[in-house]
PDB file of N, CA and C in Angstrom:
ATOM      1  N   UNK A   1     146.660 105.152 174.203  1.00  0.00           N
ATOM      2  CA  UNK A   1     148.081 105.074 174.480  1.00  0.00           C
ATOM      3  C   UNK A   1     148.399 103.754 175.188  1.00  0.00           C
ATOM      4  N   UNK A   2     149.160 103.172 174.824  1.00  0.00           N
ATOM      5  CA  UNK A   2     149.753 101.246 175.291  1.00  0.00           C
ATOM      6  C   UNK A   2     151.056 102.046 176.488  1.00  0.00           C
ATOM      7  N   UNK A   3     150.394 101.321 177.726  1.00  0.00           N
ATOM      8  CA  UNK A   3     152.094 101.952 178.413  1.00  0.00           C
ATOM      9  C   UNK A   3     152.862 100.038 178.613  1.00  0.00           C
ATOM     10  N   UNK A   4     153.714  99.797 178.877  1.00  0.00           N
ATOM     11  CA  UNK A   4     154.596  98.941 179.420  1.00  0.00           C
ATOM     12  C   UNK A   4     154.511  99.111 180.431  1.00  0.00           C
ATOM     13  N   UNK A   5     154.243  97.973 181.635  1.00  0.00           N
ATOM     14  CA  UNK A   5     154.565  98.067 182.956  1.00  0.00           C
ATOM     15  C   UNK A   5     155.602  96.741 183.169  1.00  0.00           C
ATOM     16  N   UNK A   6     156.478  96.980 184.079  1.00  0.00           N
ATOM     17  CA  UNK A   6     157.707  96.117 184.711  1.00  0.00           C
ATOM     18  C   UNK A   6     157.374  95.416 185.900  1.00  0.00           C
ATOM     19  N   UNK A   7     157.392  94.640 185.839  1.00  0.00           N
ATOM     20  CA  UNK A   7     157.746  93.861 187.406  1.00  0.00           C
ATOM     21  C   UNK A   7     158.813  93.059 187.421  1.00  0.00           C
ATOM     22  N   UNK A   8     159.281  92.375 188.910  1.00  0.00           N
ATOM     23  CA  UNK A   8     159.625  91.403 189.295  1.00  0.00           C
ATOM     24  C   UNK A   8     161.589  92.212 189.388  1.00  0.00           C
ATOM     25  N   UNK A   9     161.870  93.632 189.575  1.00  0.00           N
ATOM     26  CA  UNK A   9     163.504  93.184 189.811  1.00  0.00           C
ATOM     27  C   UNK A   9     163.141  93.262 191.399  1.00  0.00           C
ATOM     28  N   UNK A  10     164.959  93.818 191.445  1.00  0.00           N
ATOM     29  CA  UNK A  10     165.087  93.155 193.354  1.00  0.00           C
ATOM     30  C   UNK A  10     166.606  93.409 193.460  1.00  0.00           C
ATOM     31  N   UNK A  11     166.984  93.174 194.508  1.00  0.00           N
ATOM     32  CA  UNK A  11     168.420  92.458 194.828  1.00  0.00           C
ATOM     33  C   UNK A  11     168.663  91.151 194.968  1.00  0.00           C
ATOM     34  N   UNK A  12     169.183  90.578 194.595  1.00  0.00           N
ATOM     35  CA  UNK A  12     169.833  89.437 194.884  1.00  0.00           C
ATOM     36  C   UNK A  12     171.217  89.592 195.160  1.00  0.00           C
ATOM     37  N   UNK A  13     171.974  88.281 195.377  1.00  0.00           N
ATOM     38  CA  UNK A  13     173.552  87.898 195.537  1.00  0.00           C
ATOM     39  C   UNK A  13     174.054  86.787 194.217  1.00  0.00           C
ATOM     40  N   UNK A  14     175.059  87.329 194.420  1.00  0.00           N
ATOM     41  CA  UNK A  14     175.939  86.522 192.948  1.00  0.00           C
ATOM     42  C   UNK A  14     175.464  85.241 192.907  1.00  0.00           C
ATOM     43  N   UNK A  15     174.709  84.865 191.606  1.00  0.00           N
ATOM     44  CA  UNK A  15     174.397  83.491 191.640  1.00  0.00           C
ATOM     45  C   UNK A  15     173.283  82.585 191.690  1.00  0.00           C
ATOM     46  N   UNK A  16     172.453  84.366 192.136  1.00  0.00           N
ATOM     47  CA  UNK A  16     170.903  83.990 192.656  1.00  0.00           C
ATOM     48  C   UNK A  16     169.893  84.299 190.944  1.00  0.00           C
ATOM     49  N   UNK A  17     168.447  84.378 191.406  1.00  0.00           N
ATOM     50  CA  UNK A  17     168.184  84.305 189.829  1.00  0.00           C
ATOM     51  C   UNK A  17     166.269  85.458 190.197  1.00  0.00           C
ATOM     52  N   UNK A  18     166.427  85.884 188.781  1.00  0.00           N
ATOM     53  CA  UNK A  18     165.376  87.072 188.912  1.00  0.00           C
ATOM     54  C   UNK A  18     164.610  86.325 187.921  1.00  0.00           C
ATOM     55  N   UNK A  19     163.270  86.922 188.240  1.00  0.00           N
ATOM     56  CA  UNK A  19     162.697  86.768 186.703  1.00  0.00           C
ATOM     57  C   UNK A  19     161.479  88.214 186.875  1.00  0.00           C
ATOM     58  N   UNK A  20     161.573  88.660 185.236  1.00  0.00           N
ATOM     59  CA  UNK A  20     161.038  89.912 185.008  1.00  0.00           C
ATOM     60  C   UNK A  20     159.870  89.810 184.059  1.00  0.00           C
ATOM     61  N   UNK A  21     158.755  90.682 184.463  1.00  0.00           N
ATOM     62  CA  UNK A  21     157.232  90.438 183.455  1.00  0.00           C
ATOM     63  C   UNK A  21     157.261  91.533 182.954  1.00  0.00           C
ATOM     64  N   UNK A  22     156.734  91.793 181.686  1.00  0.00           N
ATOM     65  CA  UNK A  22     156.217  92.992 181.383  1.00  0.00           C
ATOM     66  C   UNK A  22     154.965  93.040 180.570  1.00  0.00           C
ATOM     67  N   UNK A  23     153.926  93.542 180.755  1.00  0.00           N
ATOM     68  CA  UNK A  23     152.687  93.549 180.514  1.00  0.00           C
ATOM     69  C   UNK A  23     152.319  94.642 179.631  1.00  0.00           C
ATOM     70  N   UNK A  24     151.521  95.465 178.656  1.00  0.00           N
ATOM     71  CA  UNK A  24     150.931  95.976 177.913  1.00  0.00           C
ATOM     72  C   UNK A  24     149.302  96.074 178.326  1.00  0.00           C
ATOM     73  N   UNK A  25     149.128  97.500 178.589  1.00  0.00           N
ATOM     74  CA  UNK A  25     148.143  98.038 178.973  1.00  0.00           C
ATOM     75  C   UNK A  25     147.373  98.851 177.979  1.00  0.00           C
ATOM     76  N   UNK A  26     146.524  99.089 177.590  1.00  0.00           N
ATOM     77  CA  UNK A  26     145.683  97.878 177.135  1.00  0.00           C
ATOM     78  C   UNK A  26     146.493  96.789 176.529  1.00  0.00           C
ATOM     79  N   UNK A  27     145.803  95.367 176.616  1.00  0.00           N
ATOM     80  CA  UNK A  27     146.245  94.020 175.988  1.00  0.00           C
ATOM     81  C   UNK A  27     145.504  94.478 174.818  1.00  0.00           C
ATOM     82  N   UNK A  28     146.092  94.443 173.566  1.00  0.00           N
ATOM     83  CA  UNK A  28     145.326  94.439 172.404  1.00  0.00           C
ATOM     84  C   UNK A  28     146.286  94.364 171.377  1.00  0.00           C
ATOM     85  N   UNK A  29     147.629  94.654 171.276  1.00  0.00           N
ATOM     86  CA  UNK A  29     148.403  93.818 170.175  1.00  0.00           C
ATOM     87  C   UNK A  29     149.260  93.035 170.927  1.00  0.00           C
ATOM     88  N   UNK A  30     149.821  91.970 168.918  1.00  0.00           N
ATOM     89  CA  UNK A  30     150.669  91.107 169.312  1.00  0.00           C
ATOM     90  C   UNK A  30     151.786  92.135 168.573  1.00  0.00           C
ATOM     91  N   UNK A  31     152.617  92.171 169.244  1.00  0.00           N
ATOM     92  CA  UNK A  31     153.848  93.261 169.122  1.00  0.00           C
ATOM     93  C   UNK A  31     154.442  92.177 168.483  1.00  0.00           C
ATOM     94  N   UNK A  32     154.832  93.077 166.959  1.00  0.00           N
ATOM     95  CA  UNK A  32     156.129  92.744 165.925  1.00  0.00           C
ATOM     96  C   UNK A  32     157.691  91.918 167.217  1.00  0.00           C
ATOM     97  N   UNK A  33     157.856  93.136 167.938  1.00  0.00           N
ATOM     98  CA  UNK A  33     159.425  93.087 168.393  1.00  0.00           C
ATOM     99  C   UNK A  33     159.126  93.119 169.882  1.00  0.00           C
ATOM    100  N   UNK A  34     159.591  92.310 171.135  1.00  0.00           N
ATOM    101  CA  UNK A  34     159.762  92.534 171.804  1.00  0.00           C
ATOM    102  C   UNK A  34     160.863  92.339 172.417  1.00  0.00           C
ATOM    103  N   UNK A  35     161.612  93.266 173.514  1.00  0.00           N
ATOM    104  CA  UNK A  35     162.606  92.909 174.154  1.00  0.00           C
ATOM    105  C   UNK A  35     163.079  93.238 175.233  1.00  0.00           C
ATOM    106  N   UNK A  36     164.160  92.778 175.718  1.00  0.00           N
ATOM    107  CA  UNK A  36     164.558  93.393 177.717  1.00  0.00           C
ATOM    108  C   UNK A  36     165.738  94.248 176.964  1.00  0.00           C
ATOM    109  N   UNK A  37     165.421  95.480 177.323  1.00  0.00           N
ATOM    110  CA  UNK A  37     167.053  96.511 177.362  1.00  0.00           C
ATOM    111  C   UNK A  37     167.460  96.990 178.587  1.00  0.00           C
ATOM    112  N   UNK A  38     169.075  97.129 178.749  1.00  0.00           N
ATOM    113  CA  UNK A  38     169.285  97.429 180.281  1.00  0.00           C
ATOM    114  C   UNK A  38     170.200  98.848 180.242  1.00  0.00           C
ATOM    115  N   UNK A  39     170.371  99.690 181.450  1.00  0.00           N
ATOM    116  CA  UNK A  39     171.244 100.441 181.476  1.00  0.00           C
ATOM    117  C   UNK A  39     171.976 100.726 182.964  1.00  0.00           C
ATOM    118  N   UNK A  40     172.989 100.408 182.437  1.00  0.00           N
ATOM    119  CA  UNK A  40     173.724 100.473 184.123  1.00  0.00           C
ATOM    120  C   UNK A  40     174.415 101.878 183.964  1.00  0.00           C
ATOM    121  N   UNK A  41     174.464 102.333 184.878  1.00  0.00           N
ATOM    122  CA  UNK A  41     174.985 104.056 185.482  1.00  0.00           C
ATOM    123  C   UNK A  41     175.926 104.127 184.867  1.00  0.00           C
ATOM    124  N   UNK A  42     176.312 105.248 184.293  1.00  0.00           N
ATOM    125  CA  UNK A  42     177.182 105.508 183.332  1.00  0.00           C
ATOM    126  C   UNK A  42     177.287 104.421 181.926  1.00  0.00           C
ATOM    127  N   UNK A  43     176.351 103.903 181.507  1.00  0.00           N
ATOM    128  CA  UNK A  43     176.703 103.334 180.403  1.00  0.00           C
ATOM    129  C   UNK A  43     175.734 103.530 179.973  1.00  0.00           C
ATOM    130  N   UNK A  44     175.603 103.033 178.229  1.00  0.00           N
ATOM    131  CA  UNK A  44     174.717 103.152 177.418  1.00  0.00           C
ATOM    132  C   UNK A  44     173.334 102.360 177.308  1.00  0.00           C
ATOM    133  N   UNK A  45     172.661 102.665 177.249  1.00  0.00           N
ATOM    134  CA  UNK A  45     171.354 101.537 177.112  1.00  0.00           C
ATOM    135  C   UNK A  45     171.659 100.288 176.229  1.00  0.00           C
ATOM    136  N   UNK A  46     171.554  98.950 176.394  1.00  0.00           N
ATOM    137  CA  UNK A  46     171.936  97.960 175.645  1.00  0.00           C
ATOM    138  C   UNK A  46     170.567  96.892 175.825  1.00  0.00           C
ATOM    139  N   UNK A  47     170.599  96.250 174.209  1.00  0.00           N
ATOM    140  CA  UNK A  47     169.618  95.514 174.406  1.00  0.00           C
ATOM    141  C   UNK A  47     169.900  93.999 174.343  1.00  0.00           C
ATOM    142  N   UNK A  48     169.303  93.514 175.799  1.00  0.00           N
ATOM    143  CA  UNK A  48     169.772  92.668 176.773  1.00  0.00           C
ATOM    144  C   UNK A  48     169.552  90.880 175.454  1.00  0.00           C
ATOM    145  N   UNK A  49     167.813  91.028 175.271  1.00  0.00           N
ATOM    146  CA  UNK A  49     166.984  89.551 174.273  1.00  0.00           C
ATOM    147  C   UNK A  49     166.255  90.331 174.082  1.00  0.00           C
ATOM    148  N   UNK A  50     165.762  89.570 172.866  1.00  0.00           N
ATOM    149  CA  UNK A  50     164.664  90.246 172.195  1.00  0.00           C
ATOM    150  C   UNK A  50     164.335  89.075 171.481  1.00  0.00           C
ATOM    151  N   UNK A  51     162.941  89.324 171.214  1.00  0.00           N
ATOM    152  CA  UNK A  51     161.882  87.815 170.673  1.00  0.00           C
ATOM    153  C   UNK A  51     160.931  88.696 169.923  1.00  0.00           C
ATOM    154  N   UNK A  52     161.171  87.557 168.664  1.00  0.00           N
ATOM    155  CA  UNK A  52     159.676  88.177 167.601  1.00  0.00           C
ATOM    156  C   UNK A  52     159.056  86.547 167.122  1.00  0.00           C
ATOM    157  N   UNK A  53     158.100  86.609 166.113  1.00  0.00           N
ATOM    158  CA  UNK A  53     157.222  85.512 165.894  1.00  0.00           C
ATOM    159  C   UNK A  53     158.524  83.903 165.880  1.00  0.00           C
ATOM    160  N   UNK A  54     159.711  84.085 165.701  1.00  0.00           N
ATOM    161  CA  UNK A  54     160.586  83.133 165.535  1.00  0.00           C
ATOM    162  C   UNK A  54     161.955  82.919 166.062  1.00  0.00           C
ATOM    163  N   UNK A  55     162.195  84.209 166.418  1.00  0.00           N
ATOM    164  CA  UNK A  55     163.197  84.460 166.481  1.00  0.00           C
ATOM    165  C   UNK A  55     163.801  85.053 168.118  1.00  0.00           C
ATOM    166  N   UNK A  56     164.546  84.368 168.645  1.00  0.00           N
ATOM    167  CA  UNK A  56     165.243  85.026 169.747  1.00  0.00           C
ATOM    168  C   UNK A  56     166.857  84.859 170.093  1.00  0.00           C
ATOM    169  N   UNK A  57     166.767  86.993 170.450  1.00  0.00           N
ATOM    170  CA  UNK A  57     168.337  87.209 169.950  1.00  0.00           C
ATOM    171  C   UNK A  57     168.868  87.061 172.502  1.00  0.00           C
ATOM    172  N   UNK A  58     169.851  87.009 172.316  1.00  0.00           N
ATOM    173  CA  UNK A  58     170.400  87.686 173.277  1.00  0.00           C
ATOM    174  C   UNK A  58     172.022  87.967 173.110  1.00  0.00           C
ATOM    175  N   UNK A  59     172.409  89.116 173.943  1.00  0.00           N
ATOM    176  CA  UNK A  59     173.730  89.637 173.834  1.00  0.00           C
ATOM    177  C   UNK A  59     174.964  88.397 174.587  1.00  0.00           C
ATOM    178  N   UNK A  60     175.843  88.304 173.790  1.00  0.00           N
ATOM    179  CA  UNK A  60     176.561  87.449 174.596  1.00  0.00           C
ATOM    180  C   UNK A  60     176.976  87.183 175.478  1.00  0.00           C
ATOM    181  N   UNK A  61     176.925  88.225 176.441  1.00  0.00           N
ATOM    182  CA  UNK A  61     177.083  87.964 178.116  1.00  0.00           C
ATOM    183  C   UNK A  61     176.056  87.531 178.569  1.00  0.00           C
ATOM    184  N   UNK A  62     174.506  87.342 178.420  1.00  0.00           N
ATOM    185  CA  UNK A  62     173.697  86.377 179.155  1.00  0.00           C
ATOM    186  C   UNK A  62     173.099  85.421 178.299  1.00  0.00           C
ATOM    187  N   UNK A  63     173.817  85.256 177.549  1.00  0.00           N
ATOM    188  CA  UNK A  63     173.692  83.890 176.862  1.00  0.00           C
ATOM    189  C   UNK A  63     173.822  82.364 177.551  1.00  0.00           C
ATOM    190  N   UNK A  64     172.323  81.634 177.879  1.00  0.00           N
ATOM    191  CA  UNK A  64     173.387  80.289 178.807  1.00  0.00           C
ATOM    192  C   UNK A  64     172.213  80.453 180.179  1.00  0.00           C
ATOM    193  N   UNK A  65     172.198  81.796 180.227  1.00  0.00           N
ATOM    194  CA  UNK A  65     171.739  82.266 181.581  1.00  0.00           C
ATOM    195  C   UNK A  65     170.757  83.107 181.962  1.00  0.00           C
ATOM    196  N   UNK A  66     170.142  83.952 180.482  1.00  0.00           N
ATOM    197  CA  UNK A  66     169.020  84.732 180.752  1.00  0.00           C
ATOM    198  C   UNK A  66     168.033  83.813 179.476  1.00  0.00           C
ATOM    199  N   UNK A  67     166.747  83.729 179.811  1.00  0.00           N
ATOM    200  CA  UNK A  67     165.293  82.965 178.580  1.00  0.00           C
ATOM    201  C   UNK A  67     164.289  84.283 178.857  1.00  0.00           C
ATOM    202  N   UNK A  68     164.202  84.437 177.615  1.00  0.00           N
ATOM    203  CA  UNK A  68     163.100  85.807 177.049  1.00  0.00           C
ATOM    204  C   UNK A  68     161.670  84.695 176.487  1.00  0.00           C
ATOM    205  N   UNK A  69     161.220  85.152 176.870  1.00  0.00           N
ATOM    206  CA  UNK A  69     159.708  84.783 176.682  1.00  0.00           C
ATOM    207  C   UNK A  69     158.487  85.056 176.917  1.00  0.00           C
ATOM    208  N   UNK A  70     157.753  85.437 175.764  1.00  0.00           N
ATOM    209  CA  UNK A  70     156.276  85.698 175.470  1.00  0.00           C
ATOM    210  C   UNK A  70     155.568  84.840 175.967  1.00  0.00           C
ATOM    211  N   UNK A  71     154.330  85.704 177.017  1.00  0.00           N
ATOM    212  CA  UNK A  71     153.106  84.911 177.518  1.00  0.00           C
ATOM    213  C   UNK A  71     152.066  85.004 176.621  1.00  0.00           C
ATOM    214  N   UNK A  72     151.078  83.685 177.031  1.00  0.00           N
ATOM    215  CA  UNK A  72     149.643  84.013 176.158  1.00  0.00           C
ATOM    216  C   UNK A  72     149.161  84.770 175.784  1.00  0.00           C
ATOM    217  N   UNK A  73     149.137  85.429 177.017  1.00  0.00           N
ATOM    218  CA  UNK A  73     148.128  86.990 176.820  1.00  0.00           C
ATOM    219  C   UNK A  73     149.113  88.012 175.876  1.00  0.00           C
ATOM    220  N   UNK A  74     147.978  88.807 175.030  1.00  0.00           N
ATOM    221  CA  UNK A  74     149.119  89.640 174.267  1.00  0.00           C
ATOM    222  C   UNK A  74     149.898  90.591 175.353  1.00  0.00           C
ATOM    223  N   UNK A  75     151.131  91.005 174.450  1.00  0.00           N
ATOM    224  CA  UNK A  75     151.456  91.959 175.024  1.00  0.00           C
ATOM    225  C   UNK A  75     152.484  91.669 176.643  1.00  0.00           C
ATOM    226  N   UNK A  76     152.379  90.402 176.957  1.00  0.00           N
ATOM    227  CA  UNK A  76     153.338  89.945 178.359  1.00  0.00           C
ATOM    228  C   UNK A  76     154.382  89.618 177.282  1.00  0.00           C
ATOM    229  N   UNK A  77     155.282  89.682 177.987  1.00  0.00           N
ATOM    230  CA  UNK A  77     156.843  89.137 178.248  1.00  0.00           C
ATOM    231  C   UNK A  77     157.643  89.138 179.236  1.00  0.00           C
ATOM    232  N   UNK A  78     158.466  87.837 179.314  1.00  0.00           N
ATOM    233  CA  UNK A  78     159.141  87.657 180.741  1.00  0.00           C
ATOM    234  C   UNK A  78     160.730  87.305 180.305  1.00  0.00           C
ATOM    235  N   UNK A  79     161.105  87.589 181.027  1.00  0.00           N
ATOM    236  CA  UNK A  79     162.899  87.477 181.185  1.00  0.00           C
ATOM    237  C   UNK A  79     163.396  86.439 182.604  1.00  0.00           C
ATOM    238  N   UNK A  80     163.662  85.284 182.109  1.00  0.00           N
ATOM    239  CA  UNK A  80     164.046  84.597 183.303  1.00  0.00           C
ATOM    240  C   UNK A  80     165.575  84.678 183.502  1.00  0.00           C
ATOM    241  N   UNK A  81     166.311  85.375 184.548  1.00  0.00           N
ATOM    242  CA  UNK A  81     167.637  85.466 184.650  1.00  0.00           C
ATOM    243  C   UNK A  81     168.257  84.696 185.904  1.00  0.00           C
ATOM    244  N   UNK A  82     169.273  83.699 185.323  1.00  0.00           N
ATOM    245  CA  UNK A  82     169.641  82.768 186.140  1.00  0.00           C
ATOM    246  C   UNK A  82     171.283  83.051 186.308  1.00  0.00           C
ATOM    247  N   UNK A  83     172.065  82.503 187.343  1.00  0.00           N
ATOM    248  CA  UNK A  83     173.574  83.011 187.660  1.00  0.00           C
ATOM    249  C   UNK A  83     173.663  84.429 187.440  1.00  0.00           C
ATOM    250  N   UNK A  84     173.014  85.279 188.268  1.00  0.00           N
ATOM    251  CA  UNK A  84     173.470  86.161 188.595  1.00  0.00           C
ATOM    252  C   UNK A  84     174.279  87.006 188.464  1.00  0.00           C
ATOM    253  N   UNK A  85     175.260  88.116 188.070  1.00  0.00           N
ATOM    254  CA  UNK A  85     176.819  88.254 188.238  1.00  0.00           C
ATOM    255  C   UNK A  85     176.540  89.883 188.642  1.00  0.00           C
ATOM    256  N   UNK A  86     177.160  90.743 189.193  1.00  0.00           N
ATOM    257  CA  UNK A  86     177.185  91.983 189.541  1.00  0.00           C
ATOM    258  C   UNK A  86     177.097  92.649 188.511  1.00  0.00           C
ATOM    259  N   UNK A  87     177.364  92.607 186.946  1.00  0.00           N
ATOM    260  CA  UNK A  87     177.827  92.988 186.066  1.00  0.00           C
ATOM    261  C   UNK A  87     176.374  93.060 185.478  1.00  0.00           C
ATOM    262  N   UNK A  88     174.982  92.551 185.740  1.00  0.00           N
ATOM    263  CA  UNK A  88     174.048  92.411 185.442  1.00  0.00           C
ATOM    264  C   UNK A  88     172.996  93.561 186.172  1.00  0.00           C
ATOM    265  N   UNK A  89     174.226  94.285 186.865  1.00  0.00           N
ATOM    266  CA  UNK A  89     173.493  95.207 187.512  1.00  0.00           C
ATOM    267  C   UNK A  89     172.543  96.529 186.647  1.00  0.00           C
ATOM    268  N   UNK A  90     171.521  96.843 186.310  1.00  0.00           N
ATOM    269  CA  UNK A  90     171.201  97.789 186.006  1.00  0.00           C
ATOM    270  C   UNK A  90     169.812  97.897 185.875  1.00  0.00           C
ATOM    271  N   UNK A  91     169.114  98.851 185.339  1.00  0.00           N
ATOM    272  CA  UNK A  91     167.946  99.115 185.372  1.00  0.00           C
ATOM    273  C   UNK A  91     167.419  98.373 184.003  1.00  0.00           C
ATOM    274  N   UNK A  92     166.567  97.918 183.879  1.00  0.00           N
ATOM    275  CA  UNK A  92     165.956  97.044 182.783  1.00  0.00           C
ATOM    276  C   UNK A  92     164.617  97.376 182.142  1.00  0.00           C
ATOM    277  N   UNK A  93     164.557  97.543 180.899  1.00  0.00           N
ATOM    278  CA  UNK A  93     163.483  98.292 180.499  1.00  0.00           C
ATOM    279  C   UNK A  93     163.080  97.280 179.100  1.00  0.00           C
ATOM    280  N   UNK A  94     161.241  97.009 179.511  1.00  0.00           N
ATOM    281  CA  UNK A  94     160.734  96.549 177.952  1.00  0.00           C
ATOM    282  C   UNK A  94     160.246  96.998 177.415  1.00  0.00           C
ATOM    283  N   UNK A  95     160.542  96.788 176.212  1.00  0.00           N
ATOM    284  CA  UNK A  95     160.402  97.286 175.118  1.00  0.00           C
ATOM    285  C   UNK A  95     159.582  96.598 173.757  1.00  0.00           C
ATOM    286  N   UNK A  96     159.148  97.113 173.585  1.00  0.00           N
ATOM    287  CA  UNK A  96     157.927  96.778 172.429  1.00  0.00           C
ATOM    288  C   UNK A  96     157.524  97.837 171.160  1.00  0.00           C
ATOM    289  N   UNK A  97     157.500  96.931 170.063  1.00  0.00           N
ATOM    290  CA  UNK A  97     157.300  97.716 168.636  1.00  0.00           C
ATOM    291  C   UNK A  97     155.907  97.140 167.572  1.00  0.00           C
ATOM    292  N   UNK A  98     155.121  98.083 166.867  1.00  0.00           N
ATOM    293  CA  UNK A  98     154.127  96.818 166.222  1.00  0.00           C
ATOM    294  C   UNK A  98     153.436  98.308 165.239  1.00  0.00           C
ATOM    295  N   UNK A  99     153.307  98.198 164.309  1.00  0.00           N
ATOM    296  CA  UNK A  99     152.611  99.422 163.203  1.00  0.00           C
ATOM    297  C   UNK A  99     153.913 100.982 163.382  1.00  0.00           C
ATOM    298  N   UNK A 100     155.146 100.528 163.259  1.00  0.00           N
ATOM    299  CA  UNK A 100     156.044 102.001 163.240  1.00  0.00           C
ATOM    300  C   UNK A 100     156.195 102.476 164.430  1.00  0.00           C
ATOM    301  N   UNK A 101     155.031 101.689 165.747  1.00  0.00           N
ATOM    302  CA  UNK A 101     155.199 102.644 166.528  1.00  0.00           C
ATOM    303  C   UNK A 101     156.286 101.955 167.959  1.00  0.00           C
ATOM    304  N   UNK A 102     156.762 102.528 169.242  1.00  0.00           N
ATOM    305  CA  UNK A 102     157.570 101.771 169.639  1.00  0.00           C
ATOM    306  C   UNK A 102     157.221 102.304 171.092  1.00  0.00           C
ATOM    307  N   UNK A 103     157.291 101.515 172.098  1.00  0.00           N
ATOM    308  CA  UNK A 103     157.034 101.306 173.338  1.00  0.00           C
ATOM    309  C   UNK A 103     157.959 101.079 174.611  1.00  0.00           C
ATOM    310  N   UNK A 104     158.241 101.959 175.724  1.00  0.00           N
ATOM    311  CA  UNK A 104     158.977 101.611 176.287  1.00  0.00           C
ATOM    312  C   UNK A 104     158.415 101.647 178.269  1.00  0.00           C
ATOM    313  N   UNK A 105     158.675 100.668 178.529  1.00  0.00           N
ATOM    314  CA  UNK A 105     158.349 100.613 179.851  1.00  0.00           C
ATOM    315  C   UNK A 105     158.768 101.660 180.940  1.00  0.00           C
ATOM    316  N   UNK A 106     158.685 101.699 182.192  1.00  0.00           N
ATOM    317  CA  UNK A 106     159.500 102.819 183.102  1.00  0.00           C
ATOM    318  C   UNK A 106     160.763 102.383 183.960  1.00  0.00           C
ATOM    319  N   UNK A 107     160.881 100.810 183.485  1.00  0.00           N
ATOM    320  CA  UNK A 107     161.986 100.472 184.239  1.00  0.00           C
ATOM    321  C   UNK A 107     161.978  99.919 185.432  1.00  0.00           C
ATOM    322  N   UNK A 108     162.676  98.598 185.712  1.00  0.00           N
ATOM    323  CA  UNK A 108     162.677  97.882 187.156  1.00  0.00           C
ATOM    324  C   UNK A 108     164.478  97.610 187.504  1.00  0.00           C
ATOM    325  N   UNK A 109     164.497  98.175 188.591  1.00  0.00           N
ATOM    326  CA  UNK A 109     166.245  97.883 189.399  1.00  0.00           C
ATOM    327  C   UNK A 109     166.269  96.527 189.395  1.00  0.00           C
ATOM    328  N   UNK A 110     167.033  96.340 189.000  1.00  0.00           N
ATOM    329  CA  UNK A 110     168.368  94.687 189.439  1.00  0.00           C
ATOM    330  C   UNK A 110     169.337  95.209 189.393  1.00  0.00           C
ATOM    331  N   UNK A 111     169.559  94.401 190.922  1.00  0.00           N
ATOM    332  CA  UNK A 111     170.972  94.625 191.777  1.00  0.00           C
ATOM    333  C   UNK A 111     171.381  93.615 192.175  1.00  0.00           C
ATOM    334  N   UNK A 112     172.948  93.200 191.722  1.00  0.00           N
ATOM    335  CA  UNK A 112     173.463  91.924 192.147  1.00  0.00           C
ATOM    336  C   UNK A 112     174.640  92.192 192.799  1.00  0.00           C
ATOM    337  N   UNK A 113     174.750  91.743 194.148  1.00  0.00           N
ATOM    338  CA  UNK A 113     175.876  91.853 195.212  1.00  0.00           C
ATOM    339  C   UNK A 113     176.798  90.894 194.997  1.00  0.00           C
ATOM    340  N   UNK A 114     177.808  91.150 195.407  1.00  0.00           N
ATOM    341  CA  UNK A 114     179.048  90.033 195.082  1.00  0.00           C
ATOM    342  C   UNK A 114     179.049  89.386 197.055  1.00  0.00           C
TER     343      UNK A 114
END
């Protein structure tokens, strides 16, 4: 069984900047799809970037301001989030896909204060 582990949220203040890892336990694939999805309280789960062998998407509100990116080692990915905004508040979860099957982390808080 591959779990996802999260690191790196926090609080910050409007403006300040996070950056998020997520690792694959065992390291042993290179995952088709990876990506950061978020869900803030009362809303729907949304998926934040996502990166495959070429390709990287993000949603238009952190466009400018959040970089998704795959480490060496299989199975890492990091989310560097810069300018801050309260609106970025929520729980953040990675996510990973590779043979049908699909992977989801347990989630790290970001909290941004005005």
């Amino acid at each position: 069984q591959v779990q996802l582990v999260e690191s790196g949220g926090g609080s910050v203040r409007t403006g300040g900047s996070l950056r998020l890892s997520c690792a694959a336990s065992p390291s042993i694939f290179n995952f088709d799809f990876m990506g950061w999805y978020r869900q803030a309280p009362g809303k729907k789960r949304e998926l934040v970037a996502s990166i495959t062998s070429r390709i990287a998407y993000y949603v238009d509100s952190v466009k400018g301001r959040f970089t998704i990116s795959r480490g060496n080692a299989k199975g890492t990915l990091g989310l560097q989030m810069n300018s801050l905004e309260p609106e970025d508040t929520a729980v953040y979860y990675c996510h990973a896909e590779v043979q049908g099957c699909r992977y989801w982390g347990q989630g790290t808080q970001v909290t941004v204060s005005s």
